[in-house]
C-alpha atoms as a PDB file:
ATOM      1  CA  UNK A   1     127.478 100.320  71.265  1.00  0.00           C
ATOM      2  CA  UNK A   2     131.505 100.304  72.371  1.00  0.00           C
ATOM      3  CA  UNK A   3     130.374 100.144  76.211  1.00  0.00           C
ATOM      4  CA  UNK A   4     133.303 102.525  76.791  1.00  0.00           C
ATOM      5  CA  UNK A   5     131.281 103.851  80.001  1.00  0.00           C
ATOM      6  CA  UNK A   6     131.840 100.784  81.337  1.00  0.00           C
ATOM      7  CA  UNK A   7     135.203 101.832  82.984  1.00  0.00           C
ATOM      8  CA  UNK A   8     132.564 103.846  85.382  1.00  0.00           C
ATOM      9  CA  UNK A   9     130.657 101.642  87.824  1.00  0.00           C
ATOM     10  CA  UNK A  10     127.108 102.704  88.392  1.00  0.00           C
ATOM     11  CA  UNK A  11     127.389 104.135  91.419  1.00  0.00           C
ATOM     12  CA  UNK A  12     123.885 104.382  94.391  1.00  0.00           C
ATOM     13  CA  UNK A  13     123.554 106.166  97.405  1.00  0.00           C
ATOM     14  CA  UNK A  14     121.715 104.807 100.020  1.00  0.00           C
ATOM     15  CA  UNK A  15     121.209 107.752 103.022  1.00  0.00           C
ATOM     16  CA  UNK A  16     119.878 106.054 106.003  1.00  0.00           C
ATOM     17  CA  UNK A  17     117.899 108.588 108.127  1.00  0.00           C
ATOM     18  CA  UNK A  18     116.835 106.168 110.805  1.00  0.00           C
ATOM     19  CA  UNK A  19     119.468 107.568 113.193  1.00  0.00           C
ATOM     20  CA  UNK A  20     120.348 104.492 114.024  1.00  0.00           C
ATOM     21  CA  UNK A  21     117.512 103.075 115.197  1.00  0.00           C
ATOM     22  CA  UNK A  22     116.996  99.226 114.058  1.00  0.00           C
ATOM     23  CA  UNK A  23     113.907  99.060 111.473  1.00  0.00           C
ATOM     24  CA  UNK A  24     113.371  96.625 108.306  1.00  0.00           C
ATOM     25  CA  UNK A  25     113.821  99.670 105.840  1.00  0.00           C
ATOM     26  CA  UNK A  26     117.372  98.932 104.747  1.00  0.00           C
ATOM     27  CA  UNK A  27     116.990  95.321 104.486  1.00  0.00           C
ATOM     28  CA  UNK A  28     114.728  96.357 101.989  1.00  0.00           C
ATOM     29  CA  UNK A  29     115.740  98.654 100.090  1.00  0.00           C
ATOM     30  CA  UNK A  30     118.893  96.798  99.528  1.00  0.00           C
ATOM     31  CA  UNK A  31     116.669  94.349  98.287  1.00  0.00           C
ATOM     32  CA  UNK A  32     115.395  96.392  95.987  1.00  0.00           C
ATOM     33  CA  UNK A  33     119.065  97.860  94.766  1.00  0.00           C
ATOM     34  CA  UNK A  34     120.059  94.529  94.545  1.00  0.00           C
ATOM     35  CA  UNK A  35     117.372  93.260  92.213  1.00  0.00           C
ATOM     36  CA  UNK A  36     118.075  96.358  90.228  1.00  0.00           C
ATOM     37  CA  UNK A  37     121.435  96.141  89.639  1.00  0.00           C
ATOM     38  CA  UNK A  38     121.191  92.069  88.168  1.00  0.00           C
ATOM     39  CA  UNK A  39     118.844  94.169  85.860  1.00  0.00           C
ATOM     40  CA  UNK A  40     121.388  96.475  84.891  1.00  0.00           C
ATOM     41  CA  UNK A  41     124.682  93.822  84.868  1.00  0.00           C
ATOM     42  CA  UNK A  42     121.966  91.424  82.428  1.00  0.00           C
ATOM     43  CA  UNK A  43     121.978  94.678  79.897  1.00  0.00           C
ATOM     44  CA  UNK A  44     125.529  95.831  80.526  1.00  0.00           C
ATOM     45  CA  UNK A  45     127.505  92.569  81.189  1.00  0.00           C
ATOM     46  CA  UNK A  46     130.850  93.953  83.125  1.00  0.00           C
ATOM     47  CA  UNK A  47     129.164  97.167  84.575  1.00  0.00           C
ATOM     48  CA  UNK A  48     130.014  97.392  87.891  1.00  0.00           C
ATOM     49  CA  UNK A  49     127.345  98.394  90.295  1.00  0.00           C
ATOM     50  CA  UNK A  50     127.980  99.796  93.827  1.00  0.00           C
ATOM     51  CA  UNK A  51     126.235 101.103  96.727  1.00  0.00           C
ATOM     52  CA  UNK A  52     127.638 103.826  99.444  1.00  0.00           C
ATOM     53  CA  UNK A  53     125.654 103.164 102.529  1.00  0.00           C
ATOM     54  CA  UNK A  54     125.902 106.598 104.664  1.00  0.00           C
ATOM     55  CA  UNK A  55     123.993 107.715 108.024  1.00  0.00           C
ATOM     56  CA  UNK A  56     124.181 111.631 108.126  1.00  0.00           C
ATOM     57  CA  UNK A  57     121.871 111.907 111.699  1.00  0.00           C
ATOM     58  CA  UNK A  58     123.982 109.033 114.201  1.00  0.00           C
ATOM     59  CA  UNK A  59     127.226 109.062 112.533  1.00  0.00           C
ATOM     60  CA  UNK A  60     127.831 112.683 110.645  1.00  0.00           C
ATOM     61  CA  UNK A  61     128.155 111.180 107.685  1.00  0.00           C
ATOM     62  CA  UNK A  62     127.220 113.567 104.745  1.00  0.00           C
ATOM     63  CA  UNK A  63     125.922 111.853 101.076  1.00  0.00           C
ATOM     64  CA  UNK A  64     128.616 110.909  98.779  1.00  0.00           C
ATOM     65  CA  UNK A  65     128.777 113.325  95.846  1.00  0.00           C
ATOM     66  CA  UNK A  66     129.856 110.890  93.385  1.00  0.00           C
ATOM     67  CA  UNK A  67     126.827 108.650  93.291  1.00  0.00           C
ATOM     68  CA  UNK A  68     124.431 108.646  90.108  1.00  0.00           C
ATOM     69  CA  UNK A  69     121.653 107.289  91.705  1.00  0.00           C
ATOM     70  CA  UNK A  70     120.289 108.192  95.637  1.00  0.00           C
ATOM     71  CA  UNK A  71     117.410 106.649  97.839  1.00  0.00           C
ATOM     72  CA  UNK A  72     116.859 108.675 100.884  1.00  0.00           C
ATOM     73  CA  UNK A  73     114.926 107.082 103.741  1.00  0.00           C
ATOM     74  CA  UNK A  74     112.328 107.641 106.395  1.00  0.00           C
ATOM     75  CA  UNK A  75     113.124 107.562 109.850  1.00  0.00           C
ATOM     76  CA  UNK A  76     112.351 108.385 113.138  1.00  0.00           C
ATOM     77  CA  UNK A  77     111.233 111.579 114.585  1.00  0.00           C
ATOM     78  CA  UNK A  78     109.941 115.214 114.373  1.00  0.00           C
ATOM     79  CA  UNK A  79     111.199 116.559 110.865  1.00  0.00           C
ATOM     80  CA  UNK A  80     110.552 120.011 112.269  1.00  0.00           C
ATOM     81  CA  UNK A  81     113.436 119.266 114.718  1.00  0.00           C
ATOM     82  CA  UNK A  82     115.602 117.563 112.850  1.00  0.00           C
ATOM     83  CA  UNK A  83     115.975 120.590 110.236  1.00  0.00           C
ATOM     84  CA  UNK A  84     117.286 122.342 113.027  1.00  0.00           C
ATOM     85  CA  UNK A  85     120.434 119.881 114.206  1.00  0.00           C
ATOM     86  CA  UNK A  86     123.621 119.712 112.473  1.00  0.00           C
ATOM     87  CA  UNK A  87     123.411 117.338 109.933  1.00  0.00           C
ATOM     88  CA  UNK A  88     120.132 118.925 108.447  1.00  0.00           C
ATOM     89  CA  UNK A  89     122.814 121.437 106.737  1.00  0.00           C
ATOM     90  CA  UNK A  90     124.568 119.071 105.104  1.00  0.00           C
ATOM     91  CA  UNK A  91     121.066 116.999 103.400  1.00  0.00           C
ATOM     92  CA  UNK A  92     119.715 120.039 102.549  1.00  0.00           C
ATOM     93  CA  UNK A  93     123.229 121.235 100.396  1.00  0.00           C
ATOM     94  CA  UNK A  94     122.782 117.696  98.712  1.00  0.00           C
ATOM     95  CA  UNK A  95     119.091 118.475  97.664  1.00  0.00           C
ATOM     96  CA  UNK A  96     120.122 121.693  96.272  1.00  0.00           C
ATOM     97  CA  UNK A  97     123.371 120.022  94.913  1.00  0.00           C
ATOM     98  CA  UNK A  98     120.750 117.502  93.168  1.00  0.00           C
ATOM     99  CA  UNK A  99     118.173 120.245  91.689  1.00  0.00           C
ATOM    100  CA  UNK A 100     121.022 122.069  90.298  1.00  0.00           C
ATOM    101  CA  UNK A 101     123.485 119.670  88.612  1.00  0.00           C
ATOM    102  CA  UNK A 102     120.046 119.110  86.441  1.00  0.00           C
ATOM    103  CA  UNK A 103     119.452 121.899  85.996  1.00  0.00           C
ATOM    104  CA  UNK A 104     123.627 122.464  84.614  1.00  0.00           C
ATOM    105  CA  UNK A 105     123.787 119.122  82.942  1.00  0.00           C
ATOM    106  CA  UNK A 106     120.323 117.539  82.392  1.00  0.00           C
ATOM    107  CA  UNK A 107     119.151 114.302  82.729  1.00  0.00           C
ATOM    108  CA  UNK A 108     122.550 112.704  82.668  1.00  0.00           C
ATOM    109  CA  UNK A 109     122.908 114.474  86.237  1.00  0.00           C
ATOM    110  CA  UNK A 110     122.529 112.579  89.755  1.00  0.00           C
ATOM    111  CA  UNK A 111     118.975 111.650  90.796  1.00  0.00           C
ATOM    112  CA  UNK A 112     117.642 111.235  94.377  1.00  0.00           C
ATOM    113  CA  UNK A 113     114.204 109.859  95.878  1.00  0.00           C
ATOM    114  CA  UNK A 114     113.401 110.540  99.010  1.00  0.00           C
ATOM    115  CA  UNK A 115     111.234 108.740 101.485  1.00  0.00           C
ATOM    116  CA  UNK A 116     109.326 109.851 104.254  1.00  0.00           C
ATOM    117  CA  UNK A 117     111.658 111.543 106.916  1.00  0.00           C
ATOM    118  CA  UNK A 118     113.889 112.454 103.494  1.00  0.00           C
ATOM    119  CA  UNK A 119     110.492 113.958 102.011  1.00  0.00           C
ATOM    120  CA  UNK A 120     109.860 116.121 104.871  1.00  0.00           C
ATOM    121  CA  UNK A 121     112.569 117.092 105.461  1.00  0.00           C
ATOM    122  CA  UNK A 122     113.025 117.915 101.588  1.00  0.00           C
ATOM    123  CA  UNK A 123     109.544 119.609 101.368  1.00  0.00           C
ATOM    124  CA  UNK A 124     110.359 122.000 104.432  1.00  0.00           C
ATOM    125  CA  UNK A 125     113.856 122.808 102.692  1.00  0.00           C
ATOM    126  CA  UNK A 126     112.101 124.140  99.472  1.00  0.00           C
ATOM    127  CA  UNK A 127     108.908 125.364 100.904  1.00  0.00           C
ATOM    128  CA  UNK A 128     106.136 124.159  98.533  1.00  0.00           C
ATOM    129  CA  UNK A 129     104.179 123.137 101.530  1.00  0.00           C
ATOM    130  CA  UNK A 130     103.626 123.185 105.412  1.00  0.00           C
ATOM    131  CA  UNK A 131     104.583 120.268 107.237  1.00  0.00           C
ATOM    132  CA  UNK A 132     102.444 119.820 110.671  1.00  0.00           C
ATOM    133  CA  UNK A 133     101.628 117.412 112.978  1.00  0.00           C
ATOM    134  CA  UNK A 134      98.584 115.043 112.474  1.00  0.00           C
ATOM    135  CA  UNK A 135      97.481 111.768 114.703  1.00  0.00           C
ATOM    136  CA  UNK A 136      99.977 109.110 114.001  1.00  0.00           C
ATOM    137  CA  UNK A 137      98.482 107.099 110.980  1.00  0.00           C
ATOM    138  CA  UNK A 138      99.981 103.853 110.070  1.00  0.00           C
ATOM    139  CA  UNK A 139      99.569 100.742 108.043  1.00  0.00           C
ATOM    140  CA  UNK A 140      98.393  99.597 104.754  1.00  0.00           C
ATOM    141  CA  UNK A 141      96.495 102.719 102.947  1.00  0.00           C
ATOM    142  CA  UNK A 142      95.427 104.253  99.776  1.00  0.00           C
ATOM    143  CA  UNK A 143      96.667 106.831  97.852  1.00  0.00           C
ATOM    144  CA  UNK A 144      94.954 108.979  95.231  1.00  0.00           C
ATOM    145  CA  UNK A 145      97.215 110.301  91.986  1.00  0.00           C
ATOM    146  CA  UNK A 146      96.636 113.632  91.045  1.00  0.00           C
ATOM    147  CA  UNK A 147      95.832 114.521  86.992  1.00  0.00           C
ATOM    148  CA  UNK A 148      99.334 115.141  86.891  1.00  0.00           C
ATOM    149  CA  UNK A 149     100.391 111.972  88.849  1.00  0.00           C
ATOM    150  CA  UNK A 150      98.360 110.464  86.790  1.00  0.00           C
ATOM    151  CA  UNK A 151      99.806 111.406  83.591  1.00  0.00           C
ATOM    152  CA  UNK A 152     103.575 111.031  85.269  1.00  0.00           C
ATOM    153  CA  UNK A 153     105.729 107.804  85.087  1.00  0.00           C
ATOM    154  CA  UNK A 154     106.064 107.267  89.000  1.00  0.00           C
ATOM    155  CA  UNK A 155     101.835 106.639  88.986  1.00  0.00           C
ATOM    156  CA  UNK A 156     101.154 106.030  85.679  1.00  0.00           C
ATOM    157  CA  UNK A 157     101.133 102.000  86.361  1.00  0.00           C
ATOM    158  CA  UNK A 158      98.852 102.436  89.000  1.00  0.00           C
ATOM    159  CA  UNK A 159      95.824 104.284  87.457  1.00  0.00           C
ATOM    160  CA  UNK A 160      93.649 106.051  90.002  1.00  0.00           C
ATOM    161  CA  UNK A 161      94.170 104.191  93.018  1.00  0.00           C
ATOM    162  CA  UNK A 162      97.544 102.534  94.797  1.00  0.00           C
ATOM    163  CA  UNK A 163      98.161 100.953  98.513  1.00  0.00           C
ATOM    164  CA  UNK A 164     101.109 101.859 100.347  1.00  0.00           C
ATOM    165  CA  UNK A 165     102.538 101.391 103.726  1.00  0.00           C
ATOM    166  CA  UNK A 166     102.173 104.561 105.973  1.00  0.00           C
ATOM    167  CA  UNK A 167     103.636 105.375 109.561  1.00  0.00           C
ATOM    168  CA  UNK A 168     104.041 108.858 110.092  1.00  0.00           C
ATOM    169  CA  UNK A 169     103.067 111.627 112.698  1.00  0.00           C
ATOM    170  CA  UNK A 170     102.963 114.619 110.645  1.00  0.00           C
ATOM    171  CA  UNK A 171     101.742 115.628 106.709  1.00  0.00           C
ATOM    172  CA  UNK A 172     102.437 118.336 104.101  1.00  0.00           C
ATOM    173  CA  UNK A 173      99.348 120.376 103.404  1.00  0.00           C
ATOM    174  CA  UNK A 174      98.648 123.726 102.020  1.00  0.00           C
ATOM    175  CA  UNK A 175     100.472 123.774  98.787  1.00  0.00           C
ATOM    176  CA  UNK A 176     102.241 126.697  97.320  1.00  0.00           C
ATOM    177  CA  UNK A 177     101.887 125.906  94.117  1.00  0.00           C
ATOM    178  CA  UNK A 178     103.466 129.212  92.852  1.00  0.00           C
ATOM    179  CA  UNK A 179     107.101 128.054  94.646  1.00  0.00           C
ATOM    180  CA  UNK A 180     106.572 124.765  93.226  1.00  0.00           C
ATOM    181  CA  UNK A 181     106.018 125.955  89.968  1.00  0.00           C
ATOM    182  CA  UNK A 182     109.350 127.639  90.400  1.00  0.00           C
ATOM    183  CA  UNK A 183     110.844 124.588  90.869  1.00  0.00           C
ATOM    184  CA  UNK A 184     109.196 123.039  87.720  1.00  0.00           C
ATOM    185  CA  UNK A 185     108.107 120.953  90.307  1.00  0.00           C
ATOM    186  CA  UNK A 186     104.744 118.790  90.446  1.00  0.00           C
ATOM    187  CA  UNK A 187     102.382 117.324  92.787  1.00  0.00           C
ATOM    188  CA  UNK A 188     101.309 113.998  92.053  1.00  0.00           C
ATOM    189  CA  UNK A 189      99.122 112.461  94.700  1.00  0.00           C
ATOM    190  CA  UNK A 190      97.038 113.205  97.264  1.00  0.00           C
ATOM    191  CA  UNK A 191      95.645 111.387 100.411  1.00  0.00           C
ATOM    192  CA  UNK A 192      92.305 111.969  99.915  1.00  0.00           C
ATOM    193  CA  UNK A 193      90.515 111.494  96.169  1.00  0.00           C
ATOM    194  CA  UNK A 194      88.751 115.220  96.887  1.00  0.00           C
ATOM    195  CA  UNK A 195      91.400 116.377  98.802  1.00  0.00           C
ATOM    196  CA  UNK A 196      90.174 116.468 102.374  1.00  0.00           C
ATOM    197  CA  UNK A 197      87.247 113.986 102.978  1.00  0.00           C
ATOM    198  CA  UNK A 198      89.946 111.538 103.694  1.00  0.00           C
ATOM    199  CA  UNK A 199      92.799 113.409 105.123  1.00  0.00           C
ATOM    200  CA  UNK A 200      94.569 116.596 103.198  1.00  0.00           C
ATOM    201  CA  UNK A 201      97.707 115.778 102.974  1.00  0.00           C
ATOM    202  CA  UNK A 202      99.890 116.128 100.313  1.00  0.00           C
ATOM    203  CA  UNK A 203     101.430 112.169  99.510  1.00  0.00           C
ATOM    204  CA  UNK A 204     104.003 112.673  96.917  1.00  0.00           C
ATOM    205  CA  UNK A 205     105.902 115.575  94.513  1.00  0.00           C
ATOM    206  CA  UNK A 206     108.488 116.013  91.766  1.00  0.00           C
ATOM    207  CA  UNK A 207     110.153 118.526  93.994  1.00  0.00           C
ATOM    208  CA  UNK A 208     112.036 119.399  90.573  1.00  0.00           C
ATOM    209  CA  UNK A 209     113.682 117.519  88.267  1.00  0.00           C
ATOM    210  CA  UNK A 210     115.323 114.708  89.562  1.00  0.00           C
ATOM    211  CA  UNK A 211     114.380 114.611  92.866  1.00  0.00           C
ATOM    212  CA  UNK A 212     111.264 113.153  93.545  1.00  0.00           C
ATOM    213  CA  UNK A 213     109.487 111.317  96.781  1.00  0.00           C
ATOM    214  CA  UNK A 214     106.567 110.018  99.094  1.00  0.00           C
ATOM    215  CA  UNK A 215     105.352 110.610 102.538  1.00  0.00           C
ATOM    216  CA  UNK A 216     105.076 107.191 102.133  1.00  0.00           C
ATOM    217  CA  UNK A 217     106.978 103.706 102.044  1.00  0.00           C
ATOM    218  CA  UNK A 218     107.274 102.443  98.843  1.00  0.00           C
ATOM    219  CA  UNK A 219     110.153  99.886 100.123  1.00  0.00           C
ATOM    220  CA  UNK A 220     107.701  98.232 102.125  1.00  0.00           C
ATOM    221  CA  UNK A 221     108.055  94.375 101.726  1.00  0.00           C
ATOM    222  CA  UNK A 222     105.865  91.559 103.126  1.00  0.00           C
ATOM    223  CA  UNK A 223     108.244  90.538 105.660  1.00  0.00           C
ATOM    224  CA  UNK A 224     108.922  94.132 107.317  1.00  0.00           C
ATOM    225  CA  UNK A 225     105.227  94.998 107.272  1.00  0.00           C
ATOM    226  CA  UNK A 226     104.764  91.428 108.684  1.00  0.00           C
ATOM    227  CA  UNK A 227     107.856  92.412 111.494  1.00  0.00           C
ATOM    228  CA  UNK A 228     105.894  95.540 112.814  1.00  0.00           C
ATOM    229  CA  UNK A 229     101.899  94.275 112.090  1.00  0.00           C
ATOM    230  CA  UNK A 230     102.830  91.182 114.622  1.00  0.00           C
ATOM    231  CA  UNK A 231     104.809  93.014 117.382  1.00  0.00           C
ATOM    232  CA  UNK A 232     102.213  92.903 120.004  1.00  0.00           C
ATOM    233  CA  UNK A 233     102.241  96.664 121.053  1.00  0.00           C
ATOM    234  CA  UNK A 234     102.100  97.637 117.438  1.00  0.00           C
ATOM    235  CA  UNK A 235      99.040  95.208 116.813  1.00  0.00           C
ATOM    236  CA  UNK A 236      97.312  96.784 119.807  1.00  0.00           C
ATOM    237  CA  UNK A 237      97.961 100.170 118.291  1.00  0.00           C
ATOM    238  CA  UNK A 238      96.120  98.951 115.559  1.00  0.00           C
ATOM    239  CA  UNK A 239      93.305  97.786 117.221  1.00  0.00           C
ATOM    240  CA  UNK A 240      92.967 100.556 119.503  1.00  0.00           C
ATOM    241  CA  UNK A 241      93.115 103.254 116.775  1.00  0.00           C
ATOM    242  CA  UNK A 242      91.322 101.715 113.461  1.00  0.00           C
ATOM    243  CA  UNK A 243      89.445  98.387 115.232  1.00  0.00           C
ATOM    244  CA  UNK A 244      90.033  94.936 115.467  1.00  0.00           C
ATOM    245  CA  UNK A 245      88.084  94.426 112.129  1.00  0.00           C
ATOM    246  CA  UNK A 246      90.715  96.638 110.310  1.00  0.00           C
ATOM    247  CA  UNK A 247      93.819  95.414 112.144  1.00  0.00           C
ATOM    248  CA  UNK A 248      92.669  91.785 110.462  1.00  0.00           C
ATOM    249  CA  UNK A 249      92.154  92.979 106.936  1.00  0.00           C
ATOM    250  CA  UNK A 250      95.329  94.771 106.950  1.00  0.00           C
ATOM    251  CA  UNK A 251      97.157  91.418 107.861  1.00  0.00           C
ATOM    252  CA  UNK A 252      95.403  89.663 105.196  1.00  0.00           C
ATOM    253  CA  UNK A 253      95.569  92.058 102.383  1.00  0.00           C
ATOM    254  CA  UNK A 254      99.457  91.844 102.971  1.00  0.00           C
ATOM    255  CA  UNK A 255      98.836  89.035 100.629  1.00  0.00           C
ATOM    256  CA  UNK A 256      96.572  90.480  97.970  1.00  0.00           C
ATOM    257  CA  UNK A 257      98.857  91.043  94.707  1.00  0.00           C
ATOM    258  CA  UNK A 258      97.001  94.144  93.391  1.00  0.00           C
ATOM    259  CA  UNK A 259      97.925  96.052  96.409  1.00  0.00           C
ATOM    260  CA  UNK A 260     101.187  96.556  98.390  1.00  0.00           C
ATOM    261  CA  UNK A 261     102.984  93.991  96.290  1.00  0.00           C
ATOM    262  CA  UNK A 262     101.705  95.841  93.310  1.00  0.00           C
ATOM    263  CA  UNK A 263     103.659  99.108  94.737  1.00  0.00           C
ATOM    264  CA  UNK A 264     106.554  97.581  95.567  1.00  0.00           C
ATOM    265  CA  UNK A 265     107.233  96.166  92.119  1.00  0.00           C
ATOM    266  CA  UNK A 266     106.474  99.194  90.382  1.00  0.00           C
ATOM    267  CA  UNK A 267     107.251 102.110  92.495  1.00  0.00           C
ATOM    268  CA  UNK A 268     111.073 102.738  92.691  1.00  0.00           C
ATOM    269  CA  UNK A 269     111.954  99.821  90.574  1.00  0.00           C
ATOM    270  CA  UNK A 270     110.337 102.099  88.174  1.00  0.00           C
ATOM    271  CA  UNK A 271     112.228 104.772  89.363  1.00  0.00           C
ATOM    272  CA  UNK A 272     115.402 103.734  89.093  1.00  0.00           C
ATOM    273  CA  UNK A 273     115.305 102.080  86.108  1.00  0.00           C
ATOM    274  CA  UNK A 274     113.803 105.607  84.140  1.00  0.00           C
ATOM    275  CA  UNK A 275     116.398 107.458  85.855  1.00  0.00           C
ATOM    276  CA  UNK A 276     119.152 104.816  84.769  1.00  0.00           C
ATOM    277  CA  UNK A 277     117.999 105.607  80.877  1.00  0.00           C
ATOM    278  CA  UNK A 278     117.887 109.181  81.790  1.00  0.00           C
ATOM    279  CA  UNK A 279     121.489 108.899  81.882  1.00  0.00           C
ATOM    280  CA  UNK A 280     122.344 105.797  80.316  1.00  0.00           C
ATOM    281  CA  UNK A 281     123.154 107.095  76.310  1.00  0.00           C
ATOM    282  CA  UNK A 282     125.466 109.968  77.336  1.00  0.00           C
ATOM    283  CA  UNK A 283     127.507 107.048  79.379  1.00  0.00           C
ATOM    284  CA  UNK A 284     127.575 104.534  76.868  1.00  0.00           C
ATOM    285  CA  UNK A 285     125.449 102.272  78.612  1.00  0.00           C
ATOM    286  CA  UNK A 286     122.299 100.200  77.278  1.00  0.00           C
ATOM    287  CA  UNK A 287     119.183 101.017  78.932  1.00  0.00           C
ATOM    288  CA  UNK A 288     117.014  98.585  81.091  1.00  0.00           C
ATOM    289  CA  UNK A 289     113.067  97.974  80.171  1.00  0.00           C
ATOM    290  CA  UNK A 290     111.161  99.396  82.972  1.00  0.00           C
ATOM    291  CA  UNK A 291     109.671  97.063  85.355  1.00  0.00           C
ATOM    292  CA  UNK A 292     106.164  95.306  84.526  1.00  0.00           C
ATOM    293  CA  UNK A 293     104.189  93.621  87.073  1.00  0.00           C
ATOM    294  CA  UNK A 294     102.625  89.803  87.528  1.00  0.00           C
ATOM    295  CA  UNK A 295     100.996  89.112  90.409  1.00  0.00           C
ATOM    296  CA  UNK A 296     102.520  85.562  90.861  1.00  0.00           C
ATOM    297  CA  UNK A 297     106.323  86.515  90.285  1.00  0.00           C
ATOM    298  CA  UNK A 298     105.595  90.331  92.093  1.00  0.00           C
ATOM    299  CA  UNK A 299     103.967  87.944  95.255  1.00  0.00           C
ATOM    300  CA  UNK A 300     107.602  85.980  94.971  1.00  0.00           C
ATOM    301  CA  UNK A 301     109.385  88.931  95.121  1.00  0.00           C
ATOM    302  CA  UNK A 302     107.506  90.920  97.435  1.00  0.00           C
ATOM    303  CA  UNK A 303     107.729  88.074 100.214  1.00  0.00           C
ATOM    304  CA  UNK A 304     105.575  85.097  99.493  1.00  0.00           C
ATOM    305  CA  UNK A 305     103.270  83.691 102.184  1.00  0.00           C
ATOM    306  CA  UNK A 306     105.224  80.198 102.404  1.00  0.00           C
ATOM    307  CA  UNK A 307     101.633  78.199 101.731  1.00  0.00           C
ATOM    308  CA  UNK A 308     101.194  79.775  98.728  1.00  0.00           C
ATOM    309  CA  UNK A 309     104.713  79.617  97.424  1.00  0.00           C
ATOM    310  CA  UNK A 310     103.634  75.481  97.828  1.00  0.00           C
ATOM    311  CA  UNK A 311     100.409  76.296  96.239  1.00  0.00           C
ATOM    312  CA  UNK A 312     102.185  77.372  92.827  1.00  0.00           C
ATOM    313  CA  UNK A 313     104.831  75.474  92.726  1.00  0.00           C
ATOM    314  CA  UNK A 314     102.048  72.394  92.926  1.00  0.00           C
ATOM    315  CA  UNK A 315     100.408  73.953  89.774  1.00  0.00           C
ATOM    316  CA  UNK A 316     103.331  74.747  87.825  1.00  0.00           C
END
């Protein structure tokens, strides 16, 4: 390999749709960029790696079009009304822009993920579902793969079953599949196993080819779940809506590796390494292995609980 692409940094987008508000999101996910890009620099030693940081809802500031790789967050807020303000026009050109540079130029096109107030805002712009209100639900949760989720790389590590971090007021439900199909689009989990008995709504898609996301947090780390869990009107929240006997086995299964640590290893990790490959032969670049999970080092990485960071480093 000549590693003539390396003249081209690796460039990410991070869109920040919190409007400004102050959350633990971006901490996090340039955690997660950060880790990913040693991963990339180890493979391709002089590949430089960047990251364009834009806000498009407080500040007007539209996605870069240059980037290779995006992660679109969740924020605040009705999506219903914010696809009606200014900016909406703007995210909604750089979906489209997304979908169809691969569908000019392939794999070796820009990819995007989109989180949350991203993926409702995405799944209103291309109309494979409804997105309505629903009682605010929040906190540690499962989520059930679909056959196809099953069988696709973003939930094939997790078999039938993941956790995730949820805090939302609203859901996608009633899928057209037909539009979706259009799309070449897929859905690939569910909030309920059956479909309803636990909630309908519709938890994650392949919008279309390279664009993908959850109604969920997949950024979540131990010490931003930790940050809202222990703020005392969000802990009463808890209690008032699930029971004190649920607020206290969320906080503890913060620290259970098989669950949210599990996801946040695996989840976009595994995404942007798979859509780094995608691309990575046409640029000359060498391709990263995709992310594998142990629940000691995915605990380290996730955000330890300091006692039982001593615990292992006493048996090590």
């Amino acid at each position: 390999m000549t590693h003539a692409g390396h003249s081209r940094p690796l460039r990410i987008g991070l869109i920040d749709m919190n409007n400004g508000v102050a959350n633990q999101a971006i901490r996090s996910f340039r955690s997660i960029i950060a880790a990913f890009g040693e991963r990339v620099r180890a493979r391709n030693p002089g590949l430089t790696v960047t990251t364009s940081h834009v806000q498009p809802r407080n500040l007007n500031e539209m996605p870069p079009t240059d980037c290779d790789l995006y992660l679109s967050t969740g924020g605040p807020d009705a999506p219903v009304d914010g696809f009606r303000e200014h900016w909406a026009t703007g995210i909604r050109k750089f979906f489209d822009h997304i979908v169809n540079g691969q569908l000019q130029h392939g794999p070796s096109a820009p990819a995007a993920f989109a989180v949350c107030y991203s993926f409702e805002i995405a799944v209103m712009h291309f109309g494979v579902a409804a997105m309505v209100p629903r009682e605010r639900k929040f906190g540690i949760m499962p989520v059930y793969p679909t056959e196809e989720g099953l069988a696709h790389p973003m939930f094939a590590p997790f078999g039938d079953r993941l956790f995730v971090w949820e805090h939302r007021s609203w859901q996608a439900v009633g899928l057209d599949e037909k539009r979706l199909n259009e799309l070449g689009g897929k859905l690939l989990a569910r909030e309920s196993r059956d479909g309803h008995s636990k909630g309908q709504g519709l938890m994650a898609f392949q919008l279309s080819k390279g664009l993908e996301g959850t109604i969920f947090h997949p950024e979540a780390d131990r010490p931003g779940v930790l940050n809202w869990l222990e703020r005392p009107e969000q802990a009463r929240a808890v209690i008032e809506t699930y029971g004190e006997l649920i607020y206290k086995r969320m906080t503890k299964t913060i620290d259970d590796p098989t669950r949210l640590a599990r996801t946040y290893a695996l989840l976009l990790p595994g995404w942007l390494a798979r859509s780094f490959n995608a691309m990575a032969q046409e640029r000359d670049w060498a391709p990263v292995e995709m992310p594998t999970y142990d629940a000691a080092l995915g605990l380290d990485a996730f955000g330890r609980p300091a006692e039982a960071a001593a615990a292992v480093g006493s048996n090590s």
